[in-house]
Protein backbone atom coordinates (compact mmCIF):
# COMPACT_ATOMS: atom_id res chain seq x y z
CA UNK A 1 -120.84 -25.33 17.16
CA UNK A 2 -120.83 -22.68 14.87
CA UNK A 3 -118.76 -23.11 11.46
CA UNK A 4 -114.75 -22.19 12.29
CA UNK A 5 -115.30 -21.57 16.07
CA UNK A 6 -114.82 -24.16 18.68
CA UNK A 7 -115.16 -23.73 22.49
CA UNK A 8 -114.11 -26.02 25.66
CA UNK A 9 -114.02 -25.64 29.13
CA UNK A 10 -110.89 -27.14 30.68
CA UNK A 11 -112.23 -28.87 33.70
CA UNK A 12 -108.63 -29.21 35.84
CA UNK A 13 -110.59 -31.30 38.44
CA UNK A 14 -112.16 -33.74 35.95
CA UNK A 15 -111.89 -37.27 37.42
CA UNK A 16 -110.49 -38.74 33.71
CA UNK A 17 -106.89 -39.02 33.41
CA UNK A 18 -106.59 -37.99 29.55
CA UNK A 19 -109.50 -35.45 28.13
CA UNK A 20 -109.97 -35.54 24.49
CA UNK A 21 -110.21 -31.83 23.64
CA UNK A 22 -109.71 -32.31 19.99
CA UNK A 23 -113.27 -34.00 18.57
CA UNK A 24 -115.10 -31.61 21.16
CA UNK A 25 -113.45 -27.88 19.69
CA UNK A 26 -113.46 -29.27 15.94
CA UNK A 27 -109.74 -29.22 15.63
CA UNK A 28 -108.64 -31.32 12.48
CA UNK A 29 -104.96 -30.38 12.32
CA UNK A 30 -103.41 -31.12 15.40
CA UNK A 31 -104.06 -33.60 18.44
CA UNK A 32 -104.96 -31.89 21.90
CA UNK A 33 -105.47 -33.19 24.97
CA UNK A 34 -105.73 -32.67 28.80
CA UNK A 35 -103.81 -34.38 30.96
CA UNK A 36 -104.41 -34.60 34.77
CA UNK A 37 -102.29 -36.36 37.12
CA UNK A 38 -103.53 -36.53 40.66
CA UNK A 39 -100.29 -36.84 43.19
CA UNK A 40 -98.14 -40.11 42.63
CA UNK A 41 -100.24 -40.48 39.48
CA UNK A 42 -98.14 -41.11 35.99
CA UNK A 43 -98.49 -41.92 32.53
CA UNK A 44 -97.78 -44.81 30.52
CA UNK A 45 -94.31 -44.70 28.89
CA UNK A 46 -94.91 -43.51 25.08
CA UNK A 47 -93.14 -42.81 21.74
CA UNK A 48 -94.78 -41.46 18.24
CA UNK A 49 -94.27 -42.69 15.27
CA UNK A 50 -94.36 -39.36 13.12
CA UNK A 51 -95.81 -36.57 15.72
CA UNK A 52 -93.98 -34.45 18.08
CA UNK A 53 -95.63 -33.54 20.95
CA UNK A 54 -95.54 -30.01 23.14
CA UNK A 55 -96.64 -29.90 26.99
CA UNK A 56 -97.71 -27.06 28.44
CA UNK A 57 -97.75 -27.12 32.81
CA UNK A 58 -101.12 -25.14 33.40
CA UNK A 59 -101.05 -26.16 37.66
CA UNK A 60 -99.08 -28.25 39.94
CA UNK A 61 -95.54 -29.60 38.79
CA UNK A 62 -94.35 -32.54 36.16
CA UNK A 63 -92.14 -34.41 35.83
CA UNK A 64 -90.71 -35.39 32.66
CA UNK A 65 -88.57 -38.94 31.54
CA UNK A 66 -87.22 -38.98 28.24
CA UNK A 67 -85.37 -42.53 27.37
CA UNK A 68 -84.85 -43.11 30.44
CA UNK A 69 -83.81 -40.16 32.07
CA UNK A 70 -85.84 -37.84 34.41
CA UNK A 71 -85.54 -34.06 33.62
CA UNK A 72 -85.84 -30.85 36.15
CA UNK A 73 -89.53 -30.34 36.87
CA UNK A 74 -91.66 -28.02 34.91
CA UNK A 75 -93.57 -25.87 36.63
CA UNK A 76 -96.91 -23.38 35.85
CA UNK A 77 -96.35 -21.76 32.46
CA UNK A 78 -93.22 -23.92 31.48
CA UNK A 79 -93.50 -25.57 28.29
CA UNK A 80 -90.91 -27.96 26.58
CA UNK A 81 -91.30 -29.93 23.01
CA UNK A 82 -90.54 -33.37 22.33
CA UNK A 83 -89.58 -34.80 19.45
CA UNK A 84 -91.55 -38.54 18.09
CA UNK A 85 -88.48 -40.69 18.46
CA UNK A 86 -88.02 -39.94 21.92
CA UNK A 87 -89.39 -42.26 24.66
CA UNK A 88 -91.28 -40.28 27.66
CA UNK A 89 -93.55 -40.21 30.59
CA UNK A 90 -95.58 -37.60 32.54
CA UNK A 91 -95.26 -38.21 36.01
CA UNK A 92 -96.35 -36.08 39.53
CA UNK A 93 -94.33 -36.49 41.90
CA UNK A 94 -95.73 -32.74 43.58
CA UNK A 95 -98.69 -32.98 46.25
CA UNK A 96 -101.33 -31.07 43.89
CA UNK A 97 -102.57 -31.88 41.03
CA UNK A 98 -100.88 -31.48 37.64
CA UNK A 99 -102.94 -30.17 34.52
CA UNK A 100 -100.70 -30.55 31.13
CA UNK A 101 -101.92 -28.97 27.97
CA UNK A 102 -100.32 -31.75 25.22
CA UNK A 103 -100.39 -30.91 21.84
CA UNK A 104 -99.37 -33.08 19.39
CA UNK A 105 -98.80 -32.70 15.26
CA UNK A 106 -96.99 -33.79 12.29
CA UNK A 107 -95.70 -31.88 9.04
CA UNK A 108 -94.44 -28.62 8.52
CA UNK A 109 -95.20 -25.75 9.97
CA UNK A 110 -97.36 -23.49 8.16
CA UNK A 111 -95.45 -19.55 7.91
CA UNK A 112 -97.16 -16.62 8.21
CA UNK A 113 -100.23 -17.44 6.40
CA UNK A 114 -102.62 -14.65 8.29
CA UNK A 115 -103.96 -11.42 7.34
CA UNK A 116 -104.81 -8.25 9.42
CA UNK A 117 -107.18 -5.43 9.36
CA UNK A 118 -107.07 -1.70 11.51
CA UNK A 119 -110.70 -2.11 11.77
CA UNK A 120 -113.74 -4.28 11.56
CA UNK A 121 -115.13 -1.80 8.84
CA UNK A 122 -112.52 -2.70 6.10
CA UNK A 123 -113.95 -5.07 3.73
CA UNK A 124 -112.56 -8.69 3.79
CA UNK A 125 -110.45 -8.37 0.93
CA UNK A 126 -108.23 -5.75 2.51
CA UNK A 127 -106.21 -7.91 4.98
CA UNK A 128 -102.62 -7.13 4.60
CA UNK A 129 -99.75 -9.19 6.44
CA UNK A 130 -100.36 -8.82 10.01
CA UNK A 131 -96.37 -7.36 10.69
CA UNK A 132 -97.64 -4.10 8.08
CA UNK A 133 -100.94 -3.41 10.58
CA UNK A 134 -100.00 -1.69 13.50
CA UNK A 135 -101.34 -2.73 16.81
CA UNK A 136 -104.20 -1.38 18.27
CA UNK A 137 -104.35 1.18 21.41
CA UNK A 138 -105.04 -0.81 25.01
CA UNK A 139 -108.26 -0.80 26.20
CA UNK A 140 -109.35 1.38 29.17
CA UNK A 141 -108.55 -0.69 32.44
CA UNK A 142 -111.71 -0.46 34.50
């Protein structure tokens, strides 16, 4: 792995339950982990102690319980954020499988921290805040 970069492929038919993506893309901030739950499959009712957690529905359809109570089902591209206190559990009650992005983390957010450049020619020290660089043209479409 080269220093600052990190790469993963997200194998949605992976026979484990719970991948470990953290460790493998050198993330140090933040826990993240894929979750696959084959048909009637669920997971273990779970609380934090300090970190909330986000899931993000890449296929199939979840179903969410939080303390008790089951929620509408996310579908593809539906997130929802849930807060450590709160009791939950992933379950599929669809007939595909359901990949979940889960990202967990504690502390406050970091603000706008980045910089921005109009081209890879300007010399590192003249990022600016990324809302005074305007965005670049769209690339031809083949």
């Amino acid at each position: 792995m080269e220093p600052g970069v990190g790469y993963a492929v997200l194998d949605l038919d992976a026979r484990e339950r719970f991948v470990k993506l953290r460790s493998e893309l050198g993330v140090t901030s933040f826990g993240l982990n894929l979750i696959l739950l084959r048909p009637g499959q669920r997971g273990r009712i779970h609380r934090h102690q300090r970190q909330e957690e986000v899931y993000i529905v890449l296929e199939g359809e979840l179903t969410l319980v939080i303390d008790g109570e089951e929620r509408p089902k996310l579908r593809r591209g539906e997130a929802v954020r849930i807060g450590p206190e709160l009791r939950r559990q992933l379950l599929n009650r669809g007939r595909e499988t359901c990949a979940v992005l889960a990202i967990g983390g504690e502390g406050e957010h970091v603000g706008r921290d980045g910089l921005a450049w109009t081209s890879w020619d300007e010399p590192d020290d003249a990022g600016r805040p990324p809302q005074e660089v305007p965005l670049p043209d769209d690339l031809p479409v083949a």
